[in-house]
N, C-alpha and C. Protein backbone atom coordinates (compact mmCIF):
# COMPACT_ATOMS: atom_id res chain seq x y z
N UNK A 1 64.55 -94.20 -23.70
CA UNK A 1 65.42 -93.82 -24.79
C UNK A 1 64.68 -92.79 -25.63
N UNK A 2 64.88 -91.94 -25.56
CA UNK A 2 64.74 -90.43 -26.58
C UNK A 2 64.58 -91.03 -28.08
N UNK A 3 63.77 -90.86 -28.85
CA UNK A 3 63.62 -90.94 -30.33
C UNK A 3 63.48 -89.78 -30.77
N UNK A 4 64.33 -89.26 -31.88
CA UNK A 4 64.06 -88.53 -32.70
C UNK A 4 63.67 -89.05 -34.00
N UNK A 5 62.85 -88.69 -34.79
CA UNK A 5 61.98 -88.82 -35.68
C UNK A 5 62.02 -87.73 -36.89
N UNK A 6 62.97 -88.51 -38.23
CA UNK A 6 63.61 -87.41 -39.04
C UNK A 6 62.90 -87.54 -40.18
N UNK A 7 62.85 -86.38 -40.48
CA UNK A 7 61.97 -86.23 -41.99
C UNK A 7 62.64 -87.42 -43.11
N UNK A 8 62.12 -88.17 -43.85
CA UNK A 8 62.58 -88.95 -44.79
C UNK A 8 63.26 -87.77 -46.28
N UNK A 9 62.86 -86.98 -46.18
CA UNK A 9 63.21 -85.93 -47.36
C UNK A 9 64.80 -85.37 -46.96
N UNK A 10 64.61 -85.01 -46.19
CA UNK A 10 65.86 -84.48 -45.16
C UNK A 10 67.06 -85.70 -45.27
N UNK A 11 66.90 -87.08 -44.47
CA UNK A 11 67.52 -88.20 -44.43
C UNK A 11 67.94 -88.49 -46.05
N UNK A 12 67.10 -88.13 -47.22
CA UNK A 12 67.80 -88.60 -48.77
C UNK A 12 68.60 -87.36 -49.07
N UNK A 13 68.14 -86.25 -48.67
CA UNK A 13 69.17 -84.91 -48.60
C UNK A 13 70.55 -85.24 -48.29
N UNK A 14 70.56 -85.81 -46.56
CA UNK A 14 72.06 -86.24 -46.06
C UNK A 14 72.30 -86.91 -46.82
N UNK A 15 72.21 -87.63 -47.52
CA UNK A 15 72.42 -89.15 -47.93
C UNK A 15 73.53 -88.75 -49.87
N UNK A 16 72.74 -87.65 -50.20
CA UNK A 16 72.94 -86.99 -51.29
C UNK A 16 74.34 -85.61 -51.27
N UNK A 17 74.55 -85.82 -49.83
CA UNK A 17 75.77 -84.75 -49.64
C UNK A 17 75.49 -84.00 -49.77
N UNK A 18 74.44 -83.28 -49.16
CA UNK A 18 73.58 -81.62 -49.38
C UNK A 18 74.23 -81.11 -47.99
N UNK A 19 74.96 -80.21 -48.36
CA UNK A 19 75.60 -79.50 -46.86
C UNK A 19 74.42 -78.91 -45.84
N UNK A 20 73.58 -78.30 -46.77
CA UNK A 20 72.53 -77.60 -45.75
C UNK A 20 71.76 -78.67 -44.72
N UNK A 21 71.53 -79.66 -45.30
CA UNK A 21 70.30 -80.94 -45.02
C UNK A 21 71.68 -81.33 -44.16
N UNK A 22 72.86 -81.82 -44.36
CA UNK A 22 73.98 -82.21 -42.94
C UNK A 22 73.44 -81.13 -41.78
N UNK A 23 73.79 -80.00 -42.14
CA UNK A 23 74.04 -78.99 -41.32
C UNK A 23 72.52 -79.32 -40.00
N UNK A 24 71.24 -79.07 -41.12
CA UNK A 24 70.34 -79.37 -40.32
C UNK A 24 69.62 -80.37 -39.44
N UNK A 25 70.45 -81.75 -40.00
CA UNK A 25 70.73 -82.96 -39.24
C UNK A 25 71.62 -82.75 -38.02
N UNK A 26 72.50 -81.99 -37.88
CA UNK A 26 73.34 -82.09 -36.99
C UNK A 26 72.65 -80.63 -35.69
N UNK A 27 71.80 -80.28 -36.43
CA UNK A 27 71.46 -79.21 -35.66
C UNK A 27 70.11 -79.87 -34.82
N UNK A 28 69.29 -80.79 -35.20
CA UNK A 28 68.13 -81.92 -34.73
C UNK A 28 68.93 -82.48 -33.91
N UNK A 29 70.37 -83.36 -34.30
CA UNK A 29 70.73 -84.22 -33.41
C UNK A 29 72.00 -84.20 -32.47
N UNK A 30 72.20 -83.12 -32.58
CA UNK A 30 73.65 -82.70 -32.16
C UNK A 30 73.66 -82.68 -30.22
N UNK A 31 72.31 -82.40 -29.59
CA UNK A 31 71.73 -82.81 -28.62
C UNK A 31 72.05 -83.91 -28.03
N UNK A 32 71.48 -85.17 -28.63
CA UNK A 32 70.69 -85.78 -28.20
C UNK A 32 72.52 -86.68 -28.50
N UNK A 33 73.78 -86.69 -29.22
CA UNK A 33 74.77 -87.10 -29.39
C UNK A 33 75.70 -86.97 -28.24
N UNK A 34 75.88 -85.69 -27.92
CA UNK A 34 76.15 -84.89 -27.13
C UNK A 34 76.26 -85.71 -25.50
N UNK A 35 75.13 -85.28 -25.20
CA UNK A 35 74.11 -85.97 -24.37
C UNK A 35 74.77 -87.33 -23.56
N UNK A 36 74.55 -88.20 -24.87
CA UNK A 36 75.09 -89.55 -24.81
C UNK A 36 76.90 -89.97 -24.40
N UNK A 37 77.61 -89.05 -25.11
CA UNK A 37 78.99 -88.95 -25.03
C UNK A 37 79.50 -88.44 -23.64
N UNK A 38 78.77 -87.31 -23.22
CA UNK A 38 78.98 -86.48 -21.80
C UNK A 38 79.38 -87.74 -20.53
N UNK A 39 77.65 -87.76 -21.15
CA UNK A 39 76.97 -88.85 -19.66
C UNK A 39 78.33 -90.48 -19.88
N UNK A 40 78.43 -90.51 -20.46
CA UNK A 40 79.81 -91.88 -20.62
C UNK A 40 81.10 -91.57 -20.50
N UNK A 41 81.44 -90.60 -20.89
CA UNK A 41 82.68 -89.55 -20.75
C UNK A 41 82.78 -88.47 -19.18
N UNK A 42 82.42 -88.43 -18.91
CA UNK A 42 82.34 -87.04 -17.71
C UNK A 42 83.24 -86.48 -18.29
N UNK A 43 83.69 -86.17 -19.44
CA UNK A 43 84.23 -84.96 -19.88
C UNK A 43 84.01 -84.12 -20.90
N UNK A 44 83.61 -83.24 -21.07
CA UNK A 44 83.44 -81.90 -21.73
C UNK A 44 83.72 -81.72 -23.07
N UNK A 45 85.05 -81.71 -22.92
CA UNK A 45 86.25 -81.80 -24.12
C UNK A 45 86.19 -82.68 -24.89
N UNK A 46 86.04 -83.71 -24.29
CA UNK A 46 86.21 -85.35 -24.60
C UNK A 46 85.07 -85.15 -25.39
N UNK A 47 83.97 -85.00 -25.06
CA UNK A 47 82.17 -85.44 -25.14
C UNK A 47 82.28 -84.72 -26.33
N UNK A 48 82.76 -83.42 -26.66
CA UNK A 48 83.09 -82.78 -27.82
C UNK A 48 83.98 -82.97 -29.18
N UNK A 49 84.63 -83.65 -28.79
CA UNK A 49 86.11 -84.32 -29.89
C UNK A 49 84.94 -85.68 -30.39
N UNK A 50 83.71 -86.03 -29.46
CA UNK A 50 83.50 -87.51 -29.69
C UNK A 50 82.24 -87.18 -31.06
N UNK A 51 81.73 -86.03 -30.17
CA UNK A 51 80.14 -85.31 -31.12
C UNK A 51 80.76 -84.92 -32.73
N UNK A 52 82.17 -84.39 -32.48
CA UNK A 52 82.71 -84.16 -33.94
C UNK A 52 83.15 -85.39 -34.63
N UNK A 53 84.04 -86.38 -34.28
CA UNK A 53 84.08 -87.86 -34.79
C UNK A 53 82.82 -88.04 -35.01
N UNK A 54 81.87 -88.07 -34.63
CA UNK A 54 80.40 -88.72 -34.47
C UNK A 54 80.01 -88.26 -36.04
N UNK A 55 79.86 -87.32 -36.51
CA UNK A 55 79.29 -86.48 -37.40
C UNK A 55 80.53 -86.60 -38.85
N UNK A 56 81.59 -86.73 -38.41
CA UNK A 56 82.42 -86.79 -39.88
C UNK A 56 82.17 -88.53 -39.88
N UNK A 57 82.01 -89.31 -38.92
CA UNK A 57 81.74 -90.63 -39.50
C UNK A 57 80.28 -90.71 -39.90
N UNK A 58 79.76 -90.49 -40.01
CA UNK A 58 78.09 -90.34 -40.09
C UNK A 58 78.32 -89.93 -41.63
N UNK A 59 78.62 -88.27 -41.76
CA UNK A 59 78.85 -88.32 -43.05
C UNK A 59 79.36 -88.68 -44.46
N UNK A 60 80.59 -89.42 -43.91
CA UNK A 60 80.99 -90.36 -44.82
C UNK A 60 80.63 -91.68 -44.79
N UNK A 61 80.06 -91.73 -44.30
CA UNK A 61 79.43 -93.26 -44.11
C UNK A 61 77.88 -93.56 -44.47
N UNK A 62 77.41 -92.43 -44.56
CA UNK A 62 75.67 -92.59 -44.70
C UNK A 62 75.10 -93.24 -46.11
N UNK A 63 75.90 -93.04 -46.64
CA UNK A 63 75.46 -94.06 -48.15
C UNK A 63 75.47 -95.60 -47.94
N UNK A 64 76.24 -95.87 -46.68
CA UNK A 64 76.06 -97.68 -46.37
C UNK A 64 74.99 -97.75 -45.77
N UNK A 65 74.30 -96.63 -45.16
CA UNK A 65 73.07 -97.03 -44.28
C UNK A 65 71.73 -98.01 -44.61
N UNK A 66 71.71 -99.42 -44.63
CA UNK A 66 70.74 -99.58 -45.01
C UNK A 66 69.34 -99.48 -44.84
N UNK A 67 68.81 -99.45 -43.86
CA UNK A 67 67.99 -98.52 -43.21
C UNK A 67 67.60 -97.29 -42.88
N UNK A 68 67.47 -96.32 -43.45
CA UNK A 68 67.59 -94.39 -43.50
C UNK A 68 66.81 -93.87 -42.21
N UNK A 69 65.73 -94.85 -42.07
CA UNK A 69 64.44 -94.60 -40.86
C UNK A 69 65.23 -95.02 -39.62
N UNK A 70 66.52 -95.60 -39.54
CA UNK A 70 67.31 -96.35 -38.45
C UNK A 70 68.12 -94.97 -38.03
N UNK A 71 68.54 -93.74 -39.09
CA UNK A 71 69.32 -92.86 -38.74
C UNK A 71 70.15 -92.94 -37.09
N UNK A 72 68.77 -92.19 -36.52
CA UNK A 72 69.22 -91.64 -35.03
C UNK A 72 69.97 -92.73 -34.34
N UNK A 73 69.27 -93.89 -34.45
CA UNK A 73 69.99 -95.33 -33.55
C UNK A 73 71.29 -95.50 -34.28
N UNK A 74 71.53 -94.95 -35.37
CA UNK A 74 72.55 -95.41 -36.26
C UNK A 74 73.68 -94.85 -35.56
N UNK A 75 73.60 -93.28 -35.39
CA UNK A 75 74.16 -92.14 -34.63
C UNK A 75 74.72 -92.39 -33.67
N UNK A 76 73.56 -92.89 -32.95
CA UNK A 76 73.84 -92.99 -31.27
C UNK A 76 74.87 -93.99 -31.15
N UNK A 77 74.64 -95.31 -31.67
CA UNK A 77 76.00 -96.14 -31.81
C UNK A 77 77.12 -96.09 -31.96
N UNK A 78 77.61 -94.76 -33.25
CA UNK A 78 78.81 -94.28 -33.83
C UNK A 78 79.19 -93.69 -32.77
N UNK A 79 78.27 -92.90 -32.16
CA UNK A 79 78.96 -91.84 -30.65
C UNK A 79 79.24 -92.82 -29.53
N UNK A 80 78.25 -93.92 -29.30
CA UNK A 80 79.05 -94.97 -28.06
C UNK A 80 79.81 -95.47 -28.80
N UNK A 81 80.41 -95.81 -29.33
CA UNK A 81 81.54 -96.61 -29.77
C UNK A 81 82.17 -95.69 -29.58
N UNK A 82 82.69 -94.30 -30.73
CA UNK A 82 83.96 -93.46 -30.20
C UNK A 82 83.88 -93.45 -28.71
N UNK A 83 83.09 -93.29 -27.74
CA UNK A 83 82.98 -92.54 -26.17
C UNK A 83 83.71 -94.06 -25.70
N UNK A 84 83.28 -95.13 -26.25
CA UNK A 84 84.29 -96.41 -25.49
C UNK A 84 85.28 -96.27 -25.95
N UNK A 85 85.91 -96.20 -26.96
CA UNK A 85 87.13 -96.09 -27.71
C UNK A 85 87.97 -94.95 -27.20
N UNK A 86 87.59 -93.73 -26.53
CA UNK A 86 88.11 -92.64 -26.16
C UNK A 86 88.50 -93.21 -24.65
N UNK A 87 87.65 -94.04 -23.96
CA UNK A 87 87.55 -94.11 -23.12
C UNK A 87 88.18 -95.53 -22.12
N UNK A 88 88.23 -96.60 -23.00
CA UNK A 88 88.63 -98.00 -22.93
C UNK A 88 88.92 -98.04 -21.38
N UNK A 89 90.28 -97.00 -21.24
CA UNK A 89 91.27 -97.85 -20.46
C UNK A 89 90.80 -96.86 -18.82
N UNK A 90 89.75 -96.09 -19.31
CA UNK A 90 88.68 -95.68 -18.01
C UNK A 90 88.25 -96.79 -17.41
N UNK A 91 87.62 -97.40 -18.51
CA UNK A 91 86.29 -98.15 -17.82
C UNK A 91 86.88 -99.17 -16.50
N UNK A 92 86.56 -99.52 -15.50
CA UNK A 92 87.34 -100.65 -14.65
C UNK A 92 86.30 -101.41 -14.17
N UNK A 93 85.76 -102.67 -14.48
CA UNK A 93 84.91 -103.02 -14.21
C UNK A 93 84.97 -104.04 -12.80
N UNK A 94 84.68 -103.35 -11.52
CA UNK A 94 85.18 -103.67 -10.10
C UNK A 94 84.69 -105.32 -10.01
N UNK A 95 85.00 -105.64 -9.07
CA UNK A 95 84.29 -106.86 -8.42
C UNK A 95 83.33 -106.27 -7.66
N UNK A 96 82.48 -107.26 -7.68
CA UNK A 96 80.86 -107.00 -7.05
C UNK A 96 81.10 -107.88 -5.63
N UNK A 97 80.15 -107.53 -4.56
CA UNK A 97 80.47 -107.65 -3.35
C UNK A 97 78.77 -108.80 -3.96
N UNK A 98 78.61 -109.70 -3.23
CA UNK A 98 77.42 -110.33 -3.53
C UNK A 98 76.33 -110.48 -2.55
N UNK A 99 76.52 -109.68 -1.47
CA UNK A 99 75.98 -108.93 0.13
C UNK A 99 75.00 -108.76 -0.59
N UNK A 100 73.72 -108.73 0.26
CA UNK A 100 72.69 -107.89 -0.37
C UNK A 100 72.80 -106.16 0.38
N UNK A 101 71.90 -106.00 -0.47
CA UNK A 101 72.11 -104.33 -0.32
C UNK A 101 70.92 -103.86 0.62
N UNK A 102 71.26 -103.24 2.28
CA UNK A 102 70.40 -103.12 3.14
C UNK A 102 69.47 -101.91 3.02
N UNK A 103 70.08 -100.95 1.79
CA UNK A 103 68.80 -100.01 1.52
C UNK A 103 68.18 -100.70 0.38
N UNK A 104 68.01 -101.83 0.21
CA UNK A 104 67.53 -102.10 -1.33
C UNK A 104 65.93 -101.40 -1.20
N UNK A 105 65.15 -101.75 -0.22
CA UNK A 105 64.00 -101.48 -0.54
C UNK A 105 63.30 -100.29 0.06
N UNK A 106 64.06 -99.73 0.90
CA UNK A 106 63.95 -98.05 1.29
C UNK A 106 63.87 -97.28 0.41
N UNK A 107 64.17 -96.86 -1.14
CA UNK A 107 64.42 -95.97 -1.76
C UNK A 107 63.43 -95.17 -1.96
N UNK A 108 62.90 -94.26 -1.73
CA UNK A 108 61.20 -93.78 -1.65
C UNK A 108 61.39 -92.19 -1.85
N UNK A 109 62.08 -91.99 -1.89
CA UNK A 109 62.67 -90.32 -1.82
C UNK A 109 62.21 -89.80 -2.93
N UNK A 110 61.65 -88.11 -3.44
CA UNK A 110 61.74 -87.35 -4.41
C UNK A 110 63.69 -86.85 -4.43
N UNK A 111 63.40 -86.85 -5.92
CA UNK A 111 64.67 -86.29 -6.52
C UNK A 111 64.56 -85.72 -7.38
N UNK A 112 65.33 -84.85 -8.22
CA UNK A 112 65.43 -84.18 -9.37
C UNK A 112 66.27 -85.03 -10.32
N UNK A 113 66.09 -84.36 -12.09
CA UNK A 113 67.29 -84.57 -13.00
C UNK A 113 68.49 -84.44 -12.50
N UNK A 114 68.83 -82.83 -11.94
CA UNK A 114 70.16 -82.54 -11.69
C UNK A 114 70.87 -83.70 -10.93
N UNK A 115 70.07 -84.04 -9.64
CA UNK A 115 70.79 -84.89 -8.45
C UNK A 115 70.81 -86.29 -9.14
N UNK A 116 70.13 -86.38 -10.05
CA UNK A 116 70.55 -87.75 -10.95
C UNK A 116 71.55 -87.87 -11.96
N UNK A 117 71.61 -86.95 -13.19
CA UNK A 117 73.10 -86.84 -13.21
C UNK A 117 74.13 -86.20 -12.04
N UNK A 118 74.34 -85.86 -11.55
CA UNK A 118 75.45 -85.87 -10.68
C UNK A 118 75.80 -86.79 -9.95
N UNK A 119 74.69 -87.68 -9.50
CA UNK A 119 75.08 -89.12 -8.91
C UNK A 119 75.38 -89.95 -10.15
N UNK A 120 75.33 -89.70 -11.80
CA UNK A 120 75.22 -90.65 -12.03
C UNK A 120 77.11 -90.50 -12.94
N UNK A 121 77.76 -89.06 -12.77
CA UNK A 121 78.39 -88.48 -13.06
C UNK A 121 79.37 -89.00 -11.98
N UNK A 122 78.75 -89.44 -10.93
CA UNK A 122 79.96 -90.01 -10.03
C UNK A 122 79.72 -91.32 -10.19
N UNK A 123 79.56 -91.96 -10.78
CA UNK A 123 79.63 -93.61 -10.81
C UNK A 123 81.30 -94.13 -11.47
N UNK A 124 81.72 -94.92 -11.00
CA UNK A 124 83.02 -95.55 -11.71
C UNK A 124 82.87 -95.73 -12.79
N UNK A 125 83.79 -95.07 -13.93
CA UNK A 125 83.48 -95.28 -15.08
C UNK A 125 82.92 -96.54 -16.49
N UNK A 126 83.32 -97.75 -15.37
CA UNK A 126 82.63 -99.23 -16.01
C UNK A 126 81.18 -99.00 -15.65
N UNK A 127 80.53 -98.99 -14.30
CA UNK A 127 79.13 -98.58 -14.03
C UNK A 127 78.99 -98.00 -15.32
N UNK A 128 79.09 -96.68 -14.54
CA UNK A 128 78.19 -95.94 -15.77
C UNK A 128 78.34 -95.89 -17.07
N UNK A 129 79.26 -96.67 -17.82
CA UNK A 129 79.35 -96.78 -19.16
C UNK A 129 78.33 -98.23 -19.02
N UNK A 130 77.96 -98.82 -18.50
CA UNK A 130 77.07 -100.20 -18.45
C UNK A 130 75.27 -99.74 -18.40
N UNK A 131 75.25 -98.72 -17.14
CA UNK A 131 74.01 -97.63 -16.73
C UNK A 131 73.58 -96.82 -18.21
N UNK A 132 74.38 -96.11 -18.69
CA UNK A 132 74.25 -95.72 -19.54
C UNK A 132 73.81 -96.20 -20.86
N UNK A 133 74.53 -97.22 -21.68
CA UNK A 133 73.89 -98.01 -22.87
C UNK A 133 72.71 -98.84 -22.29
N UNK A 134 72.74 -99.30 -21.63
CA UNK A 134 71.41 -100.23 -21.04
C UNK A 134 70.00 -99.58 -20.34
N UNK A 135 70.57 -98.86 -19.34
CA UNK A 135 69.38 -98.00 -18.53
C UNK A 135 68.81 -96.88 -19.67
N UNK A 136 69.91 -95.91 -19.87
CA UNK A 136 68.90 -94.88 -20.63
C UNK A 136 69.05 -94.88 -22.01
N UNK A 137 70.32 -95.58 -22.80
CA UNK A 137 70.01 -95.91 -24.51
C UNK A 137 69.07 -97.10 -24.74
N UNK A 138 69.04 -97.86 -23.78
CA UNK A 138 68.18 -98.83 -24.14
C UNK A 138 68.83 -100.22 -24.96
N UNK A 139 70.19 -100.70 -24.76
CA UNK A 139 71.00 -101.35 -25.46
C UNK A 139 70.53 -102.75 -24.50
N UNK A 140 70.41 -103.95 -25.23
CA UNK A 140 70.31 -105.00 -24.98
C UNK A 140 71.75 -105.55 -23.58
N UNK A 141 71.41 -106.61 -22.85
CA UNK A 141 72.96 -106.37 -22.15
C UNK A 141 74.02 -107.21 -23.15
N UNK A 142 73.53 -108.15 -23.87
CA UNK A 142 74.62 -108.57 -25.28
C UNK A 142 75.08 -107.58 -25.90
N UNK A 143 74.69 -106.44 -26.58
CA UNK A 143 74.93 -105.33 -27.28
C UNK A 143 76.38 -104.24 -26.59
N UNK A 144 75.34 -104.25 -24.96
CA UNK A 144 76.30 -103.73 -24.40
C UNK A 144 77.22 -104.10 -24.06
N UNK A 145 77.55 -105.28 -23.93
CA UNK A 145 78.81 -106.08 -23.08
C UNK A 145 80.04 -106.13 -24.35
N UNK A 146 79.03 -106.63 -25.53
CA UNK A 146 79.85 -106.21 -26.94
C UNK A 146 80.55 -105.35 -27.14
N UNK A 147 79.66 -104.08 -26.85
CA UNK A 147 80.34 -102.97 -27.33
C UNK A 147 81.80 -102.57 -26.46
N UNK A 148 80.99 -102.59 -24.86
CA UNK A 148 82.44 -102.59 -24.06
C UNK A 148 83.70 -104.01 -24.15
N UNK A 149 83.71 -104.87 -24.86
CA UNK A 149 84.60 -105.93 -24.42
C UNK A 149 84.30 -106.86 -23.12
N UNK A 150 83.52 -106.96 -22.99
CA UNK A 150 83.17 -107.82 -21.43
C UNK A 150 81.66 -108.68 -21.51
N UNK A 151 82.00 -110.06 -20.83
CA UNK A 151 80.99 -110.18 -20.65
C UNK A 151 79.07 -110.03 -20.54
N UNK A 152 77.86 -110.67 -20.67
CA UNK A 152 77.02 -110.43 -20.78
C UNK A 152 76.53 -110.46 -18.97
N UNK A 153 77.38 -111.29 -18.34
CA UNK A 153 77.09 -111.22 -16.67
C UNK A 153 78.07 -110.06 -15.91
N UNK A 154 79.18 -110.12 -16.54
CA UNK A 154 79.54 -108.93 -16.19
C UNK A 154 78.77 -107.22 -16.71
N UNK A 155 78.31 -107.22 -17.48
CA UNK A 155 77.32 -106.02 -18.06
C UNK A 155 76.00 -106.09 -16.48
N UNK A 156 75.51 -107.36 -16.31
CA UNK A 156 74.27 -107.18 -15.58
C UNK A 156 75.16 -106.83 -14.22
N UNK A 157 75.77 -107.63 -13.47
CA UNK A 157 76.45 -107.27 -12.73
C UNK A 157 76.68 -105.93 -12.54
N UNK A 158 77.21 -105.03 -13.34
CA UNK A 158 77.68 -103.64 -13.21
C UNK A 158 76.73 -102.87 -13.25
N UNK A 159 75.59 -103.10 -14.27
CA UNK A 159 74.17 -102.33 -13.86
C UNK A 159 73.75 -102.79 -12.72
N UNK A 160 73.51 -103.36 -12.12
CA UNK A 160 73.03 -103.54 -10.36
C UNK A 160 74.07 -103.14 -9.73
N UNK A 161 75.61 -103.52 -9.58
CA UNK A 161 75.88 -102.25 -9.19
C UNK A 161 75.74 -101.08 -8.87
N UNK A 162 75.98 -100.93 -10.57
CA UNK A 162 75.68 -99.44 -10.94
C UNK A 162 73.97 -98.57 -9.96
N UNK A 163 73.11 -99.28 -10.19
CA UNK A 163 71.84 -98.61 -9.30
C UNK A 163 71.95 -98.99 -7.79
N UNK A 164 72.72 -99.54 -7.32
CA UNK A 164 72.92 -99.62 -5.88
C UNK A 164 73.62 -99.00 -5.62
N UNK A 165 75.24 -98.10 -6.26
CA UNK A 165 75.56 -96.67 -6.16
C UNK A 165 74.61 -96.00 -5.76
N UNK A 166 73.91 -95.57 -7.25
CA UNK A 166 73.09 -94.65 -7.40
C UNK A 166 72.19 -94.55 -6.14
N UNK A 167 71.40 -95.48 -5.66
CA UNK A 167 70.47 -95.48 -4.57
C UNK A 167 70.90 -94.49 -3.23
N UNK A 168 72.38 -95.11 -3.11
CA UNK A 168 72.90 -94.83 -2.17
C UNK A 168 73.41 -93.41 -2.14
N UNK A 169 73.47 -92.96 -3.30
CA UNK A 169 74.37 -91.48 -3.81
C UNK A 169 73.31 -90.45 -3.32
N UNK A 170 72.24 -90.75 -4.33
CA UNK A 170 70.76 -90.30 -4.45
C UNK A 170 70.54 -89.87 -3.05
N UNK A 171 70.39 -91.00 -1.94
CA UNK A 171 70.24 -90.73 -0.30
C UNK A 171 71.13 -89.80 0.41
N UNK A 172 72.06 -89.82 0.19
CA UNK A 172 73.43 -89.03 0.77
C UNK A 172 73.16 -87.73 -0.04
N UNK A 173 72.96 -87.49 -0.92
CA UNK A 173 72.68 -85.97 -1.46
C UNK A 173 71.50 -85.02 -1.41
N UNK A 174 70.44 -86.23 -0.75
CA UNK A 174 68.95 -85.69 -0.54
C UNK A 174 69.22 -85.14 1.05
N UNK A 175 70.27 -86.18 1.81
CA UNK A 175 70.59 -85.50 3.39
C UNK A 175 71.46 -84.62 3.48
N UNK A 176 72.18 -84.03 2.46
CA UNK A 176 73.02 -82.83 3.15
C UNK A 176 72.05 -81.21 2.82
């Protein structure tokens, strides 16, 4: 999970409704929001409508923050929540086959970033909304299962899933 690490001067700036100190908050974190919304969204548009919700709730809301040093995690939450909320009736969280998985322990391959989002860009949208808060935000699987409406075994479930896709995606794109 990516930390950004915000000046405390800056953070009482936002906090004080200083347009410039917003502006330059959103210019630190507008990334790393972004980012988060895409990869849960596979859409563009979407990931964009979510980064702007993200930032008018942030700003009217930053005076409840009780924690100021919590900012970025604060952020990142407001943006998964809109990206589930945009997204709800995406997510489909499959049945799991309970087979074991015959490449489980083959996986040995070099790969890149790119071929990892793009495999991870093709995951069913319950996966990777599960892959996503857990694997790379770093969300507890209670947190996550919360946030989506589902279960705490259904959350683990869909992340193993979810990386037994991936394994398999990963292989098939390293052979063509």
């Amino acid at each position: 999970m990516t930390q950004i690490q915000l000046d405390s001067e800056l953070i009482e700036q936002v906090i004080a409704q200083d347009r410039k100190a917003q502006f330059q908050l959103f210019e630190l974190t507008k990334r790393m929001i972004y980012s988060l919304a895409y990869r849960m969204l596979n859409d563009e548009d979407l990931a964009h409508d979510v980064l702007q919700e993200t930032y008018v709730e942030v700003f009217q809301k930053i005076r409840s923050l009780k924690h100021p040093e919590a900012l970025p995690s604060w952020m990142k939450t407001i943006a998964a929540r809109k990206a589930i909320k945009v997204a709800k009736n995406q997510f489909e969280f499959e049945k799991i086959d309970q087979h074991p998985d015959p490449l489980e322990n083959q996986f040995d391959s070099w790969f890149d970033g790119e071929l990892l989002d793009q495999a991870i860009r093709e995951l069913p949208p319950g996966a990777r909304a599960v892959f996503m808060l857990v694997t790379v935000e770093g969300y507890p699987h209670s947190e996550a299962a919360n946030l989506l409406g589902i279960s705490e075994s259904t959350s683990k479930s869909q992340l193993h899933y979810a990386k037994r896709l991936l394994k398999t995606r990963i292989q098939n794109l390293l052979r063509v």
